[in-house]
Each structure stands twice: as C-alpha cells, then as structure tokens.
N, C-alpha and C. Protein backbone atom coordinates (compact mmCIF):
# COMPACT_ATOMS: atom_id res chain seq x y z
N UNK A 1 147.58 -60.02 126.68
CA UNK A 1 146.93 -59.28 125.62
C UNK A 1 146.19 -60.23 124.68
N UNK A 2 146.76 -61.29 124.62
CA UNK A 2 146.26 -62.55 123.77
C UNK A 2 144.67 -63.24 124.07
N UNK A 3 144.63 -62.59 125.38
CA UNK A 3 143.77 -63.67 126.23
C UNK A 3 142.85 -62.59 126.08
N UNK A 4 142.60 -61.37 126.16
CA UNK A 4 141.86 -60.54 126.46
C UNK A 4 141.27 -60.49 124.85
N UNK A 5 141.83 -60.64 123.69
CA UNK A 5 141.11 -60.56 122.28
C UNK A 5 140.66 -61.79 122.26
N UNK A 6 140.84 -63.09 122.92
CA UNK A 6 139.67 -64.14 122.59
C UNK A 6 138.62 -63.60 123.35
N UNK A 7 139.11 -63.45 124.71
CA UNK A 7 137.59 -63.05 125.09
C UNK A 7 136.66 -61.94 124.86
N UNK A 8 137.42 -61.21 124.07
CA UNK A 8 136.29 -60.05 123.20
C UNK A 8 135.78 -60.93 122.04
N UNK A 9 136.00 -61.83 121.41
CA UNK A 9 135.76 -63.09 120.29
C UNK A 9 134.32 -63.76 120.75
N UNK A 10 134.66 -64.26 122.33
CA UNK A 10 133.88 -65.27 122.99
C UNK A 10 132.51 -64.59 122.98
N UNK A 11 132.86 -63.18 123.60
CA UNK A 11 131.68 -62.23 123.97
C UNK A 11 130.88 -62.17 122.13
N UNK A 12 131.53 -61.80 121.59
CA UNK A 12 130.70 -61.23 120.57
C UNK A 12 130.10 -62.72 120.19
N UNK A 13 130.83 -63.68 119.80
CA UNK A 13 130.36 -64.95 119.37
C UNK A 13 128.74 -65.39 120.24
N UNK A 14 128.83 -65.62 121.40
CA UNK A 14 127.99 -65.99 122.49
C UNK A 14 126.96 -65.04 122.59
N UNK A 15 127.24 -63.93 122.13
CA UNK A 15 125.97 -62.97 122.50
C UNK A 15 125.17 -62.92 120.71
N UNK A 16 126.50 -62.84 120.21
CA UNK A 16 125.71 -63.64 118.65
C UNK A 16 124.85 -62.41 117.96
N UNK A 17 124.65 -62.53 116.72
CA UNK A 17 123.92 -61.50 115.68
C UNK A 17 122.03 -62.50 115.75
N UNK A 18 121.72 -61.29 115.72
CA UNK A 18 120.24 -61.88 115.49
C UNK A 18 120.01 -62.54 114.08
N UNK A 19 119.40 -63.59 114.37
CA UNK A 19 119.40 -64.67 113.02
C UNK A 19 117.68 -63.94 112.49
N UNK A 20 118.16 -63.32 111.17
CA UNK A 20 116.54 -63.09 110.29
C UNK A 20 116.15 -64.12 109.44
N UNK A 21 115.02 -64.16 109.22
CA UNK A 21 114.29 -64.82 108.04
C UNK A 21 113.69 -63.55 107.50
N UNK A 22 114.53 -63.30 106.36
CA UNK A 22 113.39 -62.09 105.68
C UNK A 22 112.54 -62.90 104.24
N UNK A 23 111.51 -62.41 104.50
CA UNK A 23 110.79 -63.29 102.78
C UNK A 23 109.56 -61.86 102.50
N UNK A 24 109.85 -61.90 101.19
CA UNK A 24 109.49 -60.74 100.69
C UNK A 24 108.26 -61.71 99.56
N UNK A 25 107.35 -61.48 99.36
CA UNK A 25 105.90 -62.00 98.95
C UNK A 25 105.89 -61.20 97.90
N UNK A 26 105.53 -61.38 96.41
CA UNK A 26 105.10 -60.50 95.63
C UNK A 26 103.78 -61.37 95.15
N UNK A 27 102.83 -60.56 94.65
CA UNK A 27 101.60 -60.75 93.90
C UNK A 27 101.30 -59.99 92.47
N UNK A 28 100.41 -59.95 91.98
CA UNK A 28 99.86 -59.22 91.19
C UNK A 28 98.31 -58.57 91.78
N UNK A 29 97.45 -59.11 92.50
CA UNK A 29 96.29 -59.31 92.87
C UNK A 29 96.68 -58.94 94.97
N UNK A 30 96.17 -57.93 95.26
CA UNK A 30 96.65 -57.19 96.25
C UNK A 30 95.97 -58.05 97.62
N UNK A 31 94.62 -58.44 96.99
CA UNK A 31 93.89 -59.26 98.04
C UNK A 31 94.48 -60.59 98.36
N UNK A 32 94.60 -61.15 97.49
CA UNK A 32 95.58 -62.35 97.42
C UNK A 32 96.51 -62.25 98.45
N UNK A 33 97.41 -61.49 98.10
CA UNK A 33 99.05 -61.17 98.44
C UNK A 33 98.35 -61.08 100.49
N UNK A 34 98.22 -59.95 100.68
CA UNK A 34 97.89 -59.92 102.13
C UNK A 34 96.76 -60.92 102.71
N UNK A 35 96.16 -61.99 102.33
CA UNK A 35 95.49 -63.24 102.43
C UNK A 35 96.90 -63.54 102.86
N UNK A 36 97.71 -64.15 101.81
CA UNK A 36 98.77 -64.98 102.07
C UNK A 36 99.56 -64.65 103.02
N UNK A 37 100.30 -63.40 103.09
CA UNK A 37 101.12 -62.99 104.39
C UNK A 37 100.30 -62.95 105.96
N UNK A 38 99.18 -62.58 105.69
CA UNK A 38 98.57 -63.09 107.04
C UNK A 38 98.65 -64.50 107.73
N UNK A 39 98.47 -65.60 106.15
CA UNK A 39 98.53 -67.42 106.87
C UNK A 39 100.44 -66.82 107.37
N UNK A 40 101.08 -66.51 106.62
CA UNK A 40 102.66 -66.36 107.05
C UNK A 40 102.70 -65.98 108.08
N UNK A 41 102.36 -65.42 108.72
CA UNK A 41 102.43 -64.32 109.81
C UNK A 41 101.65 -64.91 111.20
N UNK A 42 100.61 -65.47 110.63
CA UNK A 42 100.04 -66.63 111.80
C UNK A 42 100.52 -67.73 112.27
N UNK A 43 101.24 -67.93 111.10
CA UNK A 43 101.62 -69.56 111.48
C UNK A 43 103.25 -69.17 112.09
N UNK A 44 104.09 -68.01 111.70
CA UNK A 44 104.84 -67.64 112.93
C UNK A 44 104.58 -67.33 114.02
N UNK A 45 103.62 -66.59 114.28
CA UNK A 45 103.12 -66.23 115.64
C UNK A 45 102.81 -67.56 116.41
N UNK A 46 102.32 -68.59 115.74
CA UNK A 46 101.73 -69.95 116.55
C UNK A 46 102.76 -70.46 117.29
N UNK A 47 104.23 -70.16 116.66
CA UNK A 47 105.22 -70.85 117.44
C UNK A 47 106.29 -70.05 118.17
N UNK A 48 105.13 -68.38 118.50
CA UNK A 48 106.23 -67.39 119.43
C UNK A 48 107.08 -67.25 118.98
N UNK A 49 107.36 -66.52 117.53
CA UNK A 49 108.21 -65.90 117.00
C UNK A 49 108.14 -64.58 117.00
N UNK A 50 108.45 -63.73 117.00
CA UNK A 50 109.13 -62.24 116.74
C UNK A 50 108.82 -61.52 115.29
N UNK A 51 107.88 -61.22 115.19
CA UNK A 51 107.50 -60.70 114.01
C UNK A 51 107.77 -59.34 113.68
N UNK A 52 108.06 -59.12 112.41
CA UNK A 52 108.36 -57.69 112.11
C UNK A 52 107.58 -57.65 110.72
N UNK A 53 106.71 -56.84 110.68
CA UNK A 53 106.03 -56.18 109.27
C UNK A 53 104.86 -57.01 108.98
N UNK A 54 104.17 -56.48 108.20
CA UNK A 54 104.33 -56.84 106.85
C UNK A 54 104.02 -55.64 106.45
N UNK A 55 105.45 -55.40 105.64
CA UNK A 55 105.86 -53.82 105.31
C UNK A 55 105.67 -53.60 103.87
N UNK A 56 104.49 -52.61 103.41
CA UNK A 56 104.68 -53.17 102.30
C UNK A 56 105.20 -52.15 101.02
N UNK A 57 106.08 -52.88 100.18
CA UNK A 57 107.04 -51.97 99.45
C UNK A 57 105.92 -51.30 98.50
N UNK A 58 107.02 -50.81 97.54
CA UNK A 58 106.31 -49.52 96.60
C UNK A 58 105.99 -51.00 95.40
N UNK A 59 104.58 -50.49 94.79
CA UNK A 59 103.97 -51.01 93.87
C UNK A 59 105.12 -50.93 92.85
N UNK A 60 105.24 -52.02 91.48
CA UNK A 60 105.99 -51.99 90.76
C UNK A 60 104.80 -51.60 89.72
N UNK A 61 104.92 -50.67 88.32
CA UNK A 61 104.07 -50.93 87.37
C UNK A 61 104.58 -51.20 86.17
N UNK A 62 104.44 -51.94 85.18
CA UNK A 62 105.26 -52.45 83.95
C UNK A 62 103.90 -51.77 83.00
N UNK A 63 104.24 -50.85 82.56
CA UNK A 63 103.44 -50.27 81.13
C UNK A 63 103.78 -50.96 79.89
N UNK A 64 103.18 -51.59 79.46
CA UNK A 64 102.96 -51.86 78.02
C UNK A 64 101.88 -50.82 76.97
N UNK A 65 103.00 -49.89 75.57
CA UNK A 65 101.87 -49.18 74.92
C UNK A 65 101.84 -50.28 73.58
N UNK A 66 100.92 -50.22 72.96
CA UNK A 66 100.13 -50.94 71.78
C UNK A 66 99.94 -50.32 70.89
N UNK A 67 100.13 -50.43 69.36
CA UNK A 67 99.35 -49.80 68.50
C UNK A 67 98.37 -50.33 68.16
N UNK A 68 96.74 -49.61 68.01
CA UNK A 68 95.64 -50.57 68.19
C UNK A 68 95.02 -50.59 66.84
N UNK A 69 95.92 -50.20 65.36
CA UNK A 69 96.07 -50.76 64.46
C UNK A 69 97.13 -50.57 63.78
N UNK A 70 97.53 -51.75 63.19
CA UNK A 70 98.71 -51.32 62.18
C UNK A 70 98.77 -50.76 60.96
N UNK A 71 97.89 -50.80 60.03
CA UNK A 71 97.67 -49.83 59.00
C UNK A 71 97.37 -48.69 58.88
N UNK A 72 95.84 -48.20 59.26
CA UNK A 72 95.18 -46.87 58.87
C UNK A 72 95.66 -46.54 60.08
N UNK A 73 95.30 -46.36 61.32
CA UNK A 73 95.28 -45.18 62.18
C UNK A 73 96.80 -45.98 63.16
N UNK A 74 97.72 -45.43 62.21
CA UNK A 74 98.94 -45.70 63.30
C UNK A 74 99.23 -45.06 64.49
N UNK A 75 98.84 -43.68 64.73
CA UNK A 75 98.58 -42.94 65.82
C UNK A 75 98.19 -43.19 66.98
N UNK A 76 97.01 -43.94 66.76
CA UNK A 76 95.89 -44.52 67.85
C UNK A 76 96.70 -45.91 68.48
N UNK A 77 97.11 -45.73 69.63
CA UNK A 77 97.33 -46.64 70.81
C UNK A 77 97.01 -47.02 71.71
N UNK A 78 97.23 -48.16 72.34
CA UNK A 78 96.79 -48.84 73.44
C UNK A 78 97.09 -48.76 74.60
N UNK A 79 97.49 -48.68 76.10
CA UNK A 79 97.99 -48.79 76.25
C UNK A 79 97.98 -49.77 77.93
N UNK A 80 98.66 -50.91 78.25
CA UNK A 80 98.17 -51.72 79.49
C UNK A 80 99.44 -51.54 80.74
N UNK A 81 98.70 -51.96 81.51
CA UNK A 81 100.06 -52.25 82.79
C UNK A 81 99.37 -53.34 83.95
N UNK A 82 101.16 -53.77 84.14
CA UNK A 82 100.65 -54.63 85.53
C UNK A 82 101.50 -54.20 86.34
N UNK A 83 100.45 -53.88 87.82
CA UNK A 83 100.55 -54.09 88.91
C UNK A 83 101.50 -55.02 89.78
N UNK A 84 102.53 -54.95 89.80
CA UNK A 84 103.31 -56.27 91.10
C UNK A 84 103.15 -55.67 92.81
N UNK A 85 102.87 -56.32 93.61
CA UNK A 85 102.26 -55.46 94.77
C UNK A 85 103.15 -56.66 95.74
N UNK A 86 104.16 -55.90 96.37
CA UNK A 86 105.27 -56.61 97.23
C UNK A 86 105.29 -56.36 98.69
N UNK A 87 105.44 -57.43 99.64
CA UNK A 87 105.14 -57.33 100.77
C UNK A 87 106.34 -57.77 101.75
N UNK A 88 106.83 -57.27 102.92
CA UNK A 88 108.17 -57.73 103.08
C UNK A 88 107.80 -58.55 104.82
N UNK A 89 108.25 -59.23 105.00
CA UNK A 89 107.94 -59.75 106.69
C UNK A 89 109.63 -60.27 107.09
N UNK A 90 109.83 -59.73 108.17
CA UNK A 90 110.90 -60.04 109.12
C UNK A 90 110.59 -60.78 110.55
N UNK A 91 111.35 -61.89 110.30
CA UNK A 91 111.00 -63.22 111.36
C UNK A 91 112.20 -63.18 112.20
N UNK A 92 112.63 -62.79 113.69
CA UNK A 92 113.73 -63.02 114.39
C UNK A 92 113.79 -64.07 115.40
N UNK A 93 115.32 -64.55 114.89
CA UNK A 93 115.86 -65.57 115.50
C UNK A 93 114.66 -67.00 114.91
N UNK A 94 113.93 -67.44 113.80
CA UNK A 94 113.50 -67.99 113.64
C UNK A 94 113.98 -70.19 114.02
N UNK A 95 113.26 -70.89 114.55
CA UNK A 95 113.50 -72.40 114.93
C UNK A 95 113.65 -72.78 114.23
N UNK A 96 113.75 -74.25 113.94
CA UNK A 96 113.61 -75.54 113.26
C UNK A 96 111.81 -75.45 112.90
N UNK A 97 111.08 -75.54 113.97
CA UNK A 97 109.59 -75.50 113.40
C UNK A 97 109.19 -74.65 113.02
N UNK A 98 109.75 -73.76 113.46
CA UNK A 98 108.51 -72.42 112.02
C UNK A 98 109.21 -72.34 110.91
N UNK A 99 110.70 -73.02 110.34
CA UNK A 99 110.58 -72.71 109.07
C UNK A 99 110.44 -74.04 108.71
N UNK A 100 110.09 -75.39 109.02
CA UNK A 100 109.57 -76.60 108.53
C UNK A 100 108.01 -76.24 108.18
N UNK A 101 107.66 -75.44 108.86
CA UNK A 101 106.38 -75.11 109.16
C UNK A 101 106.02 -74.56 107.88
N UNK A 102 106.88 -73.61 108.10
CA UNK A 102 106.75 -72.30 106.47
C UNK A 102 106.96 -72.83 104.62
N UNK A 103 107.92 -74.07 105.21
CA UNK A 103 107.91 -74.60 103.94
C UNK A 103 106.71 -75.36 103.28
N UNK A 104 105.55 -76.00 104.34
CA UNK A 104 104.61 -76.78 104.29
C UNK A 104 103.50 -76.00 104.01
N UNK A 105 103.47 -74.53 103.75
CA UNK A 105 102.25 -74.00 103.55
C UNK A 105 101.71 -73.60 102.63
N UNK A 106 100.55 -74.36 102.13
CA UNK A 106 100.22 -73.97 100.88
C UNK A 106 99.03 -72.49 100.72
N UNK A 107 100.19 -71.85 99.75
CA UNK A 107 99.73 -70.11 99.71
C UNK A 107 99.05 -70.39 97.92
N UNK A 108 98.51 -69.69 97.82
CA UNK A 108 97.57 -69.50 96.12
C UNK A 108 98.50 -69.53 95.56
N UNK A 109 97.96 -69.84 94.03
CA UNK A 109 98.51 -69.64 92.92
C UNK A 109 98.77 -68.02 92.49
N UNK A 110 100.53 -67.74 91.78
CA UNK A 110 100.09 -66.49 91.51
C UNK A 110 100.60 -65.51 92.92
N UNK A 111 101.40 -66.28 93.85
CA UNK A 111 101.74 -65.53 94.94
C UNK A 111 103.48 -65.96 95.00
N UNK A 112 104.63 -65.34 94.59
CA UNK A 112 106.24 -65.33 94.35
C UNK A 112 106.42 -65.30 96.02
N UNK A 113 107.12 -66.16 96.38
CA UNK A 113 108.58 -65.96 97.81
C UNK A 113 109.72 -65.94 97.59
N UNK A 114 110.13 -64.95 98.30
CA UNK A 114 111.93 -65.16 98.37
C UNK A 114 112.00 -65.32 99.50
N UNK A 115 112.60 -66.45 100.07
CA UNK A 115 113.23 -66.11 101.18
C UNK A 115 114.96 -66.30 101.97
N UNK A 116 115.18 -65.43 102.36
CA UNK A 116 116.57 -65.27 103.21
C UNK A 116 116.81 -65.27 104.29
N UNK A 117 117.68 -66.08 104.69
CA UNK A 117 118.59 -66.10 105.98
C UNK A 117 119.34 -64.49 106.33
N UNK A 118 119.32 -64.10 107.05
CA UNK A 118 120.10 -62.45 107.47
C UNK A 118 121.04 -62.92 108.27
C-alpha cells in the first residue's frame, strides 16, 4: 500500500503542473501599451514558447472632480480622469532564455510590469 502512494507521488511529480509566466502590462496611453506587448509577445514566440493572450482587462478610470473656483462660483466644477489600460499575457512552461530575454527588453517609458511565476 506504501509503494503504490509513492508511485501516485512519482506520477503526479514527473508529469508536473504547467510552469506560467503571467505578466500583466499596464499603461495609460493604449497605443503604447499594445506596441509593448507585441515586442513581449515576439520575443516569446522567437524562442517557441506557448503563448496565451494578450487579454485585455477592463479599463481602470480614476475621476478626479475640481472646483474651478474657490470663491464666487463654488458650484462650477471641473472635472478629469485617467485612463489605466491593462493587458494580461500568459507564457507556458517558459526557459532560461525567454525570461533572460524578457528581462533585457527595453519597453517605453510610462509602461508598469508585473510579473509571476504560476
């Protein structure tokens, strides 16, 4: 009975969980952002990786209102927002060279990565 739960161990171990690289891209500037995940996305593909997405999440908007004077017309407001425009890419079973690769790439200014091991 002993022998039969390592080798349900061995099996799962050896056949193994798929190793992700997830990195999620945010921008402000939409053209930018998918510029950049495309060099991402190429330069995985160059080394026959397994690509998944570039999926892209729900816009974030941060409203800022203003009063657009402080004395006479306190009523009268302003009001601004920014845009964060987030992009998600899933890399499976990623090497040694595509993420040496990934670390070496220079993406614009003004373009956020996260990235994770799964």
């Amino acid at each position: 009975m002993a022998e039969t739960k390592a080798k349900t161990k061995k099996a799962k171990t050896e056949t193994g969980e798929i190793q992700k690289l997830r990195i999620r891209v945010s921008a402000y500037e939409n053209k930018i952002l998918d510029a950049s995940v495309k060099q991402i996305v190429d330069t995985a593909l160059r080394y026959d990786a397994k690509v998944e997405g570039p999926v892209p999440l729900p816009t974030e908007l941060k409203k800022y209102t203003v009063n657009r004077s402080s004395f006479i017309d306190k009523n009268s407001r302003e009001q601004f927002e920014m845009r964060v425009h987030k992009r998600l890419i899933d890399i499976l079973n990623p090497g040694g060279k595509i993420i040496e690769s990934l670390t070496n790439l220079n993406l614009p200014s003004g373009v956020n990565i996260d990235v994770k091991m799964i």
